[in-house]
PDB file of N, CA and C in Angstrom:
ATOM      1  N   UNK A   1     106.290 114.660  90.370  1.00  0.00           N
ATOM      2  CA  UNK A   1     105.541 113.645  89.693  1.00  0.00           C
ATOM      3  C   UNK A   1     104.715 112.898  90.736  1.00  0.00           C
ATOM      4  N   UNK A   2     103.382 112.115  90.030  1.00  0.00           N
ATOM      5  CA  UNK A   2     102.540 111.733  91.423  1.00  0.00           C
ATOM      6  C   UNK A   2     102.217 110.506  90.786  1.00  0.00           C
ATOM      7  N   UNK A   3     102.397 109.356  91.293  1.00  0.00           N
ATOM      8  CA  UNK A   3     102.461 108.015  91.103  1.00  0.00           C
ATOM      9  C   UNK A   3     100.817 107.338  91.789  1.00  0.00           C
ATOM     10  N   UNK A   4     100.216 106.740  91.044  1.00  0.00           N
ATOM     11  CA  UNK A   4      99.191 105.871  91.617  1.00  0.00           C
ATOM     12  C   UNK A   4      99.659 104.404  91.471  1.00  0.00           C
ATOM     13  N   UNK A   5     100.497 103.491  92.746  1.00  0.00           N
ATOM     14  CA  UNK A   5     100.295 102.455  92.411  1.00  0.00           C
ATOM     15  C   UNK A   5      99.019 101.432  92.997  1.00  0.00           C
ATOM     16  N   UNK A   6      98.327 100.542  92.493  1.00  0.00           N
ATOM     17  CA  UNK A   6      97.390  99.700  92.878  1.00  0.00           C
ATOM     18  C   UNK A   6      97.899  97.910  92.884  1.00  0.00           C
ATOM     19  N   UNK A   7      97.758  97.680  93.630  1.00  0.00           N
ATOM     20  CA  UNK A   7      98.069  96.809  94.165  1.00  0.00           C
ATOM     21  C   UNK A   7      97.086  95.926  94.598  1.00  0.00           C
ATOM     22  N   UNK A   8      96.583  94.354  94.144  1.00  0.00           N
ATOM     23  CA  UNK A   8      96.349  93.222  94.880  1.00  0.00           C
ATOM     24  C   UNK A   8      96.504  91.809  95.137  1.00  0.00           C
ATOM     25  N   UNK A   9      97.629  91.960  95.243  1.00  0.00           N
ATOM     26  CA  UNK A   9      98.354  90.866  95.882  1.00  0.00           C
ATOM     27  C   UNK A   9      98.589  89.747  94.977  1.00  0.00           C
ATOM     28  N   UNK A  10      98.352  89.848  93.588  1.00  0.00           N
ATOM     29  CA  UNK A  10      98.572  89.510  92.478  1.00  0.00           C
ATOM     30  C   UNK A  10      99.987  88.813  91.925  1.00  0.00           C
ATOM     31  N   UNK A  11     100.294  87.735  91.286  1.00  0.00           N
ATOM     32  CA  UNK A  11     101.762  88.190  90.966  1.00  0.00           C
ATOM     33  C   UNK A  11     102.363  89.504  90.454  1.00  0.00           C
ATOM     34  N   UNK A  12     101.191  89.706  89.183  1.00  0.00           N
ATOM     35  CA  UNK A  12     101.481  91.228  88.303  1.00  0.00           C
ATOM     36  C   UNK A  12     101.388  92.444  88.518  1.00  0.00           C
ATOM     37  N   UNK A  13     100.320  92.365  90.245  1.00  0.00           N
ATOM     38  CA  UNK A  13     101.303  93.710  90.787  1.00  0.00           C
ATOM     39  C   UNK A  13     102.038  93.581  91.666  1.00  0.00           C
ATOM     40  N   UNK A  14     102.561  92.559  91.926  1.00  0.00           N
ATOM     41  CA  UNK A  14     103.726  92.475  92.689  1.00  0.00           C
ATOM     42  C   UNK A  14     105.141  92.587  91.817  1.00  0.00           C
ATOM     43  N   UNK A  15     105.028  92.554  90.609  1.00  0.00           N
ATOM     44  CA  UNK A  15     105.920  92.838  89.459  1.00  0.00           C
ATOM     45  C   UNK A  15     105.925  94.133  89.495  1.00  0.00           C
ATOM     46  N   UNK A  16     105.015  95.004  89.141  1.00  0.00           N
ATOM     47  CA  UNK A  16     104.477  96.190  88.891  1.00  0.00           C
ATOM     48  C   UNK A  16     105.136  96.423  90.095  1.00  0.00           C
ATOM     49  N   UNK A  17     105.113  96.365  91.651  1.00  0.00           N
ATOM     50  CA  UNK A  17     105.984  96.876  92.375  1.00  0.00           C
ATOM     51  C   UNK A  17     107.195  96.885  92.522  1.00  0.00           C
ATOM     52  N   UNK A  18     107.966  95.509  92.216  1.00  0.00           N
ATOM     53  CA  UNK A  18     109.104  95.815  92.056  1.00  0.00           C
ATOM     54  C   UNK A  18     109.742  96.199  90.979  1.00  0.00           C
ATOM     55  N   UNK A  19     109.388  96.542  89.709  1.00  0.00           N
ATOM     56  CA  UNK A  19     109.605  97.805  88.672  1.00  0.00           C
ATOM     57  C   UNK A  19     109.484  98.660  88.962  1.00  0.00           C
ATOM     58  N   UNK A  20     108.526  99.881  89.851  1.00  0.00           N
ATOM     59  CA  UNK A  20     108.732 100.860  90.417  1.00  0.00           C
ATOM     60  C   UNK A  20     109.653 100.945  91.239  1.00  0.00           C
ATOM     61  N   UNK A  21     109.944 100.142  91.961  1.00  0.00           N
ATOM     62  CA  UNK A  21     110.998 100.275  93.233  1.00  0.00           C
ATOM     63  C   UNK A  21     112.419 100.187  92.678  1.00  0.00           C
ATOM     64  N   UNK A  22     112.571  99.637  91.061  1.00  0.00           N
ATOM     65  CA  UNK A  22     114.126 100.038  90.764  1.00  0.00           C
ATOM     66  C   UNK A  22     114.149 100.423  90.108  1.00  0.00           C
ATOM     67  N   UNK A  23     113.109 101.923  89.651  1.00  0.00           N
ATOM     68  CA  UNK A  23     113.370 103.441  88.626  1.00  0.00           C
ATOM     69  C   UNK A  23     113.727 103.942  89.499  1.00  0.00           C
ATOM     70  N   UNK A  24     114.776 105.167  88.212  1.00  0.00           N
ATOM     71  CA  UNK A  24     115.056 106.260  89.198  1.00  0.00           C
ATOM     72  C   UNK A  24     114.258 107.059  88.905  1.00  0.00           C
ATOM     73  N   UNK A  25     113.433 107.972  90.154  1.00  0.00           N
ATOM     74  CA  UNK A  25     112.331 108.642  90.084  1.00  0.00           C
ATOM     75  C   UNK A  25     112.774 110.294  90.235  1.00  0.00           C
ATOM     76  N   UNK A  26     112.089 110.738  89.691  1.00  0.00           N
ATOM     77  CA  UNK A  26     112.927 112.666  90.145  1.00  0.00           C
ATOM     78  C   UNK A  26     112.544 113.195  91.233  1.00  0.00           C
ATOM     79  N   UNK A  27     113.612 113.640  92.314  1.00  0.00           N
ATOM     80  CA  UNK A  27     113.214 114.213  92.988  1.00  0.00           C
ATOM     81  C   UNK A  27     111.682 115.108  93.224  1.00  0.00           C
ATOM     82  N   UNK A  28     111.430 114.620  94.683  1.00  0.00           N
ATOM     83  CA  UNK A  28     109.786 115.114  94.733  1.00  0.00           C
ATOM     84  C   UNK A  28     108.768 114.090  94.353  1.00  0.00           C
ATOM     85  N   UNK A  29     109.152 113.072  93.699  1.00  0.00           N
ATOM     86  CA  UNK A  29     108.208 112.118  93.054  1.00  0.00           C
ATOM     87  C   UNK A  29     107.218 111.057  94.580  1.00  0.00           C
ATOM     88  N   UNK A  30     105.637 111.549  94.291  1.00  0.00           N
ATOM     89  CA  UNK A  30     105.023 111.095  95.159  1.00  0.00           C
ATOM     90  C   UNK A  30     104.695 109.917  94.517  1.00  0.00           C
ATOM     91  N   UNK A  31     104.380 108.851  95.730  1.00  0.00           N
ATOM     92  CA  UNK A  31     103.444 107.340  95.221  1.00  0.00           C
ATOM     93  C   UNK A  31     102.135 107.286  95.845  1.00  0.00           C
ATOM     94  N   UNK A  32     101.291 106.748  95.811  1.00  0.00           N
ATOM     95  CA  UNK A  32     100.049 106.868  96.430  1.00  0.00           C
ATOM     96  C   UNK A  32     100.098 104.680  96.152  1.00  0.00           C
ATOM     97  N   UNK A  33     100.160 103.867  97.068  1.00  0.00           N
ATOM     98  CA  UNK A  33      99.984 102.983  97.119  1.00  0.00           C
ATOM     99  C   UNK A  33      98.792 102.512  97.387  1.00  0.00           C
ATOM    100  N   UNK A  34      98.072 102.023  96.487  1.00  0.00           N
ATOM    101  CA  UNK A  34      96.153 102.079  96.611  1.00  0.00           C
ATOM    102  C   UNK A  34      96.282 100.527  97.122  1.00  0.00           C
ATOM    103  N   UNK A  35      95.475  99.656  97.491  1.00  0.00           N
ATOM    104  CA  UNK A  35      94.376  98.565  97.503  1.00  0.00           C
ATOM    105  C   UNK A  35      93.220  98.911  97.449  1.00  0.00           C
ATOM    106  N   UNK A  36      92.094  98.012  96.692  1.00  0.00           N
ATOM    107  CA  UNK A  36      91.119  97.872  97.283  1.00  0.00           C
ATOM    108  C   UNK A  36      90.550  96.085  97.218  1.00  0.00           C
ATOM    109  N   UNK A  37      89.263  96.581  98.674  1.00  0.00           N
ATOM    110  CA  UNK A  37      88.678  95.462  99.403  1.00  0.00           C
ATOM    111  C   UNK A  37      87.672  94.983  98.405  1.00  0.00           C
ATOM    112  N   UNK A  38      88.061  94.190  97.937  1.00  0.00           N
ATOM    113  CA  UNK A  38      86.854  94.029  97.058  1.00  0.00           C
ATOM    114  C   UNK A  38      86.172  92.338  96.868  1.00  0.00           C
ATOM    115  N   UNK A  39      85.342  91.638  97.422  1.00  0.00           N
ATOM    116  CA  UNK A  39      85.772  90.380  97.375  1.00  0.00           C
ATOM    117  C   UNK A  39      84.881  90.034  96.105  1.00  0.00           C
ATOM    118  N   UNK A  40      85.556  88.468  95.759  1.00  0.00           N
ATOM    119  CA  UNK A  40      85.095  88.392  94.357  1.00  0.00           C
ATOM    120  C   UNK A  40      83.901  87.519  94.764  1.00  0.00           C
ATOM    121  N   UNK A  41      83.551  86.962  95.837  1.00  0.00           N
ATOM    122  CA  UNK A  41      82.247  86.220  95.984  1.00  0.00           C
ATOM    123  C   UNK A  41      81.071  87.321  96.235  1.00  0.00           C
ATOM    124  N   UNK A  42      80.013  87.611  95.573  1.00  0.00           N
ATOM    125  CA  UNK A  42      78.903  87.950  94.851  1.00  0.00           C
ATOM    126  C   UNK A  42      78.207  88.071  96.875  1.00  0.00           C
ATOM    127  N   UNK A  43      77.672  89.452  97.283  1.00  0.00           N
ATOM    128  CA  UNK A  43      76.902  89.516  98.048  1.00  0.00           C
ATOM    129  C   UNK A  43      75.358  88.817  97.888  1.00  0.00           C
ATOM    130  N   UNK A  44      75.023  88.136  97.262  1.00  0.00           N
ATOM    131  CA  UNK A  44      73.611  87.239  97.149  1.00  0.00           C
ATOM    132  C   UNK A  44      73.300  86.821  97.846  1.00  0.00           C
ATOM    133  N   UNK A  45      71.813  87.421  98.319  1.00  0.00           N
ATOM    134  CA  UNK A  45      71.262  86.705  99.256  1.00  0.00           C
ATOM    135  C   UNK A  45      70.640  85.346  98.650  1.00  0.00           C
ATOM    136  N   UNK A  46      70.818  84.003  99.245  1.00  0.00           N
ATOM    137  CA  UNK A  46      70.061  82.472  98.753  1.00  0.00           C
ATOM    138  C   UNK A  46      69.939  81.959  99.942  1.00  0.00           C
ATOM    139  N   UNK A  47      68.320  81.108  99.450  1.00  0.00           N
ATOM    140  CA  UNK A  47      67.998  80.108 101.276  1.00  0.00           C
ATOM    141  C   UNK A  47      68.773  79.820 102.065  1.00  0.00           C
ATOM    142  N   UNK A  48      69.977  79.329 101.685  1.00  0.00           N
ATOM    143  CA  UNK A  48      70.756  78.446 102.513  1.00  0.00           C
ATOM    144  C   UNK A  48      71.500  79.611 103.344  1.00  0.00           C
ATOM    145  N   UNK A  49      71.714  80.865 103.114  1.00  0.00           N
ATOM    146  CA  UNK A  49      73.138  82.196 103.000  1.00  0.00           C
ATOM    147  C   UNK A  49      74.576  81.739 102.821  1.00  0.00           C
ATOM    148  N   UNK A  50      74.788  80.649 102.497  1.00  0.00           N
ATOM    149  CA  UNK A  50      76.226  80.029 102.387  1.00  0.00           C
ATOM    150  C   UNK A  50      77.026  81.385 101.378  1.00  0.00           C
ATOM    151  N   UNK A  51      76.534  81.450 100.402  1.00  0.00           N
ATOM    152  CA  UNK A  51      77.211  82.545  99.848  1.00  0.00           C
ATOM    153  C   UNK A  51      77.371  83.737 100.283  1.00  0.00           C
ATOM    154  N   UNK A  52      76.074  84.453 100.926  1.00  0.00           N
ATOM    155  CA  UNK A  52      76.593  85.708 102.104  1.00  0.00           C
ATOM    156  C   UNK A  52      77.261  85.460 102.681  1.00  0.00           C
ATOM    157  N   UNK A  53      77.492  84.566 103.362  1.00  0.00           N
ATOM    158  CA  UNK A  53      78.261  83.943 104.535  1.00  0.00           C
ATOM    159  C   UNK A  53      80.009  84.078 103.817  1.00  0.00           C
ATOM    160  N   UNK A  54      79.859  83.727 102.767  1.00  0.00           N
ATOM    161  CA  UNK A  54      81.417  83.205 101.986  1.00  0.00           C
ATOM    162  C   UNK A  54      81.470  84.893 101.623  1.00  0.00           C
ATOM    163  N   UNK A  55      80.697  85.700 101.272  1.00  0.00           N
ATOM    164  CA  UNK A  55      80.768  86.908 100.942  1.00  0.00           C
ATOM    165  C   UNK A  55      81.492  87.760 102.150  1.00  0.00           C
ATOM    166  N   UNK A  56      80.820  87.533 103.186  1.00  0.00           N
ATOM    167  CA  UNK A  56      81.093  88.466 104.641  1.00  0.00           C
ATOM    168  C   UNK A  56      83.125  87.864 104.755  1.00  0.00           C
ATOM    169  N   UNK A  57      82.583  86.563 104.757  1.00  0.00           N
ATOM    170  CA  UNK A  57      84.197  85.954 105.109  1.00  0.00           C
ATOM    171  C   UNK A  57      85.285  86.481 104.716  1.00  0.00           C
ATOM    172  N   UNK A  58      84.839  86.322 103.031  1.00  0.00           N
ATOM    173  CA  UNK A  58      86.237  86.276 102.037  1.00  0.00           C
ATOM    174  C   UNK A  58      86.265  88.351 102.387  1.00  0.00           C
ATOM    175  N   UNK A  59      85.776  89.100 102.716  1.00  0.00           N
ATOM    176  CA  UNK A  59      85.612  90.492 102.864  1.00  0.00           C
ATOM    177  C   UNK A  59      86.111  90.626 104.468  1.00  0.00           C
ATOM    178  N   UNK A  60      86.117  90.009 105.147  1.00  0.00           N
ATOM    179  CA  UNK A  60      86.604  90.082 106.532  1.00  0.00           C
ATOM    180  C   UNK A  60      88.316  89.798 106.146  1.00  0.00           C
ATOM    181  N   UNK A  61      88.900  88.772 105.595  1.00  0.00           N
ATOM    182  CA  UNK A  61      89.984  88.294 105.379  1.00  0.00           C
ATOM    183  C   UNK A  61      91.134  89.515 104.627  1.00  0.00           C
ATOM    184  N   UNK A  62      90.000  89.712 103.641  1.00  0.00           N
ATOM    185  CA  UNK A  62      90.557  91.022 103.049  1.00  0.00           C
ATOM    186  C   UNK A  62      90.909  91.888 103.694  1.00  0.00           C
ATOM    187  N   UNK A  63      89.908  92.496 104.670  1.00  0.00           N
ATOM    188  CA  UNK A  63      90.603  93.338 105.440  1.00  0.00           C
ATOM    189  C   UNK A  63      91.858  93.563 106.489  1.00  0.00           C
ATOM    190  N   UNK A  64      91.775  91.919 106.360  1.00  0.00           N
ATOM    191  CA  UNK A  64      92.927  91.932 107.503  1.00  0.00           C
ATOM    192  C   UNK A  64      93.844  91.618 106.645  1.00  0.00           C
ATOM    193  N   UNK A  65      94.104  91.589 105.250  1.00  0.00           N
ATOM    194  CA  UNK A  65      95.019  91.605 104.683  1.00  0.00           C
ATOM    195  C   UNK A  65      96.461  93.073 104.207  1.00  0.00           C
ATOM    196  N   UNK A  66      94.883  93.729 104.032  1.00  0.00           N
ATOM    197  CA  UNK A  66      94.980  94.900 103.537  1.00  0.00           C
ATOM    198  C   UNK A  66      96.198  95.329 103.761  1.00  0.00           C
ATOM    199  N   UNK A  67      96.348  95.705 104.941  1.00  0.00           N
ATOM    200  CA  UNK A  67      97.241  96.374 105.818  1.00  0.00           C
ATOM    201  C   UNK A  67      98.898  96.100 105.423  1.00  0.00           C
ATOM    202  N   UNK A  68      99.121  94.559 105.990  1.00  0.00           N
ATOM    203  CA  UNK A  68      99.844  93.952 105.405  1.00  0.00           C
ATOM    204  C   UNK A  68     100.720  94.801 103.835  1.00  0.00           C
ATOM    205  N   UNK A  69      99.973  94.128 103.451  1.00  0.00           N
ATOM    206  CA  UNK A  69     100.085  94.139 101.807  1.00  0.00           C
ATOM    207  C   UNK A  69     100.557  95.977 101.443  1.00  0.00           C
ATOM    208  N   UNK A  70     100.297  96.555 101.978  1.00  0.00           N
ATOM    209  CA  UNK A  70     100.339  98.354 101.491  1.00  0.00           C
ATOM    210  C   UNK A  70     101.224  98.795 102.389  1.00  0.00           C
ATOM    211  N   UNK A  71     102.083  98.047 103.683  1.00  0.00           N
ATOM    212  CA  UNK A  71     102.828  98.303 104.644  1.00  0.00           C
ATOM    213  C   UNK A  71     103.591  97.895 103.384  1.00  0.00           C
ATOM    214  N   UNK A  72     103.774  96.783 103.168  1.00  0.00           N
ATOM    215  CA  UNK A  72     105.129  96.052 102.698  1.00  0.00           C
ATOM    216  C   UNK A  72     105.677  96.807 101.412  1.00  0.00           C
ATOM    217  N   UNK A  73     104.748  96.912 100.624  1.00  0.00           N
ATOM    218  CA  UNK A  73     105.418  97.893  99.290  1.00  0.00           C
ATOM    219  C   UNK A  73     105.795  98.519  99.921  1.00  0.00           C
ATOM    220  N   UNK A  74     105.009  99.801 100.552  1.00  0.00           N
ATOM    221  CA  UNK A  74     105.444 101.124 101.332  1.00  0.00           C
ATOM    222  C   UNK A  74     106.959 101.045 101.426  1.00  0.00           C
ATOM    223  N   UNK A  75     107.079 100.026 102.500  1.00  0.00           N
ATOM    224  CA  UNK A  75     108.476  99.464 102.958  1.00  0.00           C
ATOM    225  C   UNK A  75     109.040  99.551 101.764  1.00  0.00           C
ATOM    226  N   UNK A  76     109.125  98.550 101.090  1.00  0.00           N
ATOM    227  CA  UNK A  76     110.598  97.928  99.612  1.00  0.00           C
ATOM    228  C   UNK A  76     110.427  99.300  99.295  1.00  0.00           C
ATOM    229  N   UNK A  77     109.204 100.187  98.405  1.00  0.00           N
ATOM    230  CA  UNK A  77     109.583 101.493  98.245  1.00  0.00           C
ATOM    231  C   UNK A  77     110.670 102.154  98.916  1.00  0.00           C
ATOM    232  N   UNK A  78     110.270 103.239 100.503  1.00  0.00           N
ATOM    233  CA  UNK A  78     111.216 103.687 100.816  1.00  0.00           C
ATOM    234  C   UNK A  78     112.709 103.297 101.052  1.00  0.00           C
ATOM    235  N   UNK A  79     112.966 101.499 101.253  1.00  0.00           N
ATOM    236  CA  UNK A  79     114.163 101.212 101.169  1.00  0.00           C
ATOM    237  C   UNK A  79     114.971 101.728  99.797  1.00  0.00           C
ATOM    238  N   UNK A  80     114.461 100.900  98.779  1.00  0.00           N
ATOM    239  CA  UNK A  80     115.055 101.184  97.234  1.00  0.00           C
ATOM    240  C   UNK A  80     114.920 102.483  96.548  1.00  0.00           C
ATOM    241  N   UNK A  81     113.863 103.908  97.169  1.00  0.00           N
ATOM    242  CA  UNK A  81     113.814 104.808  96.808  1.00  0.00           C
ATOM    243  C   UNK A  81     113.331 105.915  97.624  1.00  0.00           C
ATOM    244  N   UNK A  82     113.987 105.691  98.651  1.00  0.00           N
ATOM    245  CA  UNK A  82     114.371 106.416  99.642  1.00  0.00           C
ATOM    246  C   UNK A  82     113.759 108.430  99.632  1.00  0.00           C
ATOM    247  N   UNK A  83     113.969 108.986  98.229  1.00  0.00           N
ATOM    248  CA  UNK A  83     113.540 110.308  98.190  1.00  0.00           C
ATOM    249  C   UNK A  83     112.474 110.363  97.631  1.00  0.00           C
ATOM    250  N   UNK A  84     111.385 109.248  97.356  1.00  0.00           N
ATOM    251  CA  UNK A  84     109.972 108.727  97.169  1.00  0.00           C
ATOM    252  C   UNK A  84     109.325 109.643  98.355  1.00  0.00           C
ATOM    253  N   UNK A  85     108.528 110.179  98.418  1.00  0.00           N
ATOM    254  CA  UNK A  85     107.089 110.177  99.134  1.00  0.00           C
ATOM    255  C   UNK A  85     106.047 108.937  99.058  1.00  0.00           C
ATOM    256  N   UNK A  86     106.031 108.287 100.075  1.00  0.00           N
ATOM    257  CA  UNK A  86     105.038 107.074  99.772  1.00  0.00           C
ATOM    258  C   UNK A  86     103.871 107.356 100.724  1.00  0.00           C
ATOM    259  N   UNK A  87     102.268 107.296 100.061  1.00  0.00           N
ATOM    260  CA  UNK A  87     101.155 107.120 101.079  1.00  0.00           C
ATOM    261  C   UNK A  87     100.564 105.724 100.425  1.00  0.00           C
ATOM    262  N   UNK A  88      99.567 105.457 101.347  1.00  0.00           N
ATOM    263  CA  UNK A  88      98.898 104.238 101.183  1.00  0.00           C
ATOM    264  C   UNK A  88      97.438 104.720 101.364  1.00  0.00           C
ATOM    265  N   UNK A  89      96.756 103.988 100.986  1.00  0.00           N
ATOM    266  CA  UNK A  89      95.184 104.023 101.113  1.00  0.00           C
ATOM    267  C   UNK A  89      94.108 102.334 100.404  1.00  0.00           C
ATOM    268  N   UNK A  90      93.776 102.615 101.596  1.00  0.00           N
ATOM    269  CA  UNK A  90      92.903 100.989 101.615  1.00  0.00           C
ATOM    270  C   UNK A  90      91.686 101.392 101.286  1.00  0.00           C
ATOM    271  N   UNK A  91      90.809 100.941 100.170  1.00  0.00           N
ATOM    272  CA  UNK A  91      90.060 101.462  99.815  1.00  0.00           C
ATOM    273  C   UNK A  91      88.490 100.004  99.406  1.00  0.00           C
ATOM    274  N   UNK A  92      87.186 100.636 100.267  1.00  0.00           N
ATOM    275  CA  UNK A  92      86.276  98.834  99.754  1.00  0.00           C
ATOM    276  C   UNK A  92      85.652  99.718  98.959  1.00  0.00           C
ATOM    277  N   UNK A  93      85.763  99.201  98.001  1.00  0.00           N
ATOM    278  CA  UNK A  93      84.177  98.609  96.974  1.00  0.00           C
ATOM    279  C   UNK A  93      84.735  97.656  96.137  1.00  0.00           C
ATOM    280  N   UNK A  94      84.264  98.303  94.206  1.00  0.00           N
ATOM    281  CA  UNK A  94      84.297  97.882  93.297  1.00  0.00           C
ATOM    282  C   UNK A  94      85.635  98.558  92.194  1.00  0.00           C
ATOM    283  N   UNK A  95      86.758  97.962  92.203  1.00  0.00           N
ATOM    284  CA  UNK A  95      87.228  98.577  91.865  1.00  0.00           C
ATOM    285  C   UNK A  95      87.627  99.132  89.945  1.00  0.00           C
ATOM    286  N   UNK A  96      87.215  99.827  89.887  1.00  0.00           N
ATOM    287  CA  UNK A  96      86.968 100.443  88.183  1.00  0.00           C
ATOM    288  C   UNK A  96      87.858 101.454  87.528  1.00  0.00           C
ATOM    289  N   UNK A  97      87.849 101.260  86.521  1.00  0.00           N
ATOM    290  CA  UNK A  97      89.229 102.383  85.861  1.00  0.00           C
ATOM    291  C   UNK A  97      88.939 103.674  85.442  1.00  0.00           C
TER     292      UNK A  97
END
């Protein structure tokens, strides 16, 4: 079985993670632990650039979040389900279903 979880730092997928982490999954069962970088302040360029500026920022922060955040499930995963396959992938844009 091949699991996509997505994750951002949300309460509700932080729920969503720890509901996965206490099924029992069938042997072989992969996870693919997604983020993506996506910031919610609007790339617009305006006279002043305060908003590019808040754009570049809040997208710099993200990234250094990223990591973090897709280590740590990873982690509680393999602790609580140990015969999991877990990958991660940090992913920027827009994220769509």
């Amino acid at each position: 079985m091949k699991v996509v979880l997505a994750l951002d730092g949300s309460p509700h997928s932080h729920a969503a993670l720890g509901e996965f982490a206490r099924q029992p999954w069938p042997h072989g069962t992969e996870v693919q632990i997604l983020t993506v970088i996506h910031p919610s302040i609007p790339p617009f360029m305006e006279p002043t650039l305060v908003v590019a500026a808040a754009h570049v920022q809040q997208a710099g922060e993200l990234r250094h979040q990223a990591p973090a955040l897709v280590e740590a499930a990873s982690k509680l995963i393999r602790d609580a389900a140990p015969a999991v396959t877990v990958t991660t992938k940090i992913v920027e844009g827009v994220p769509t279903t």
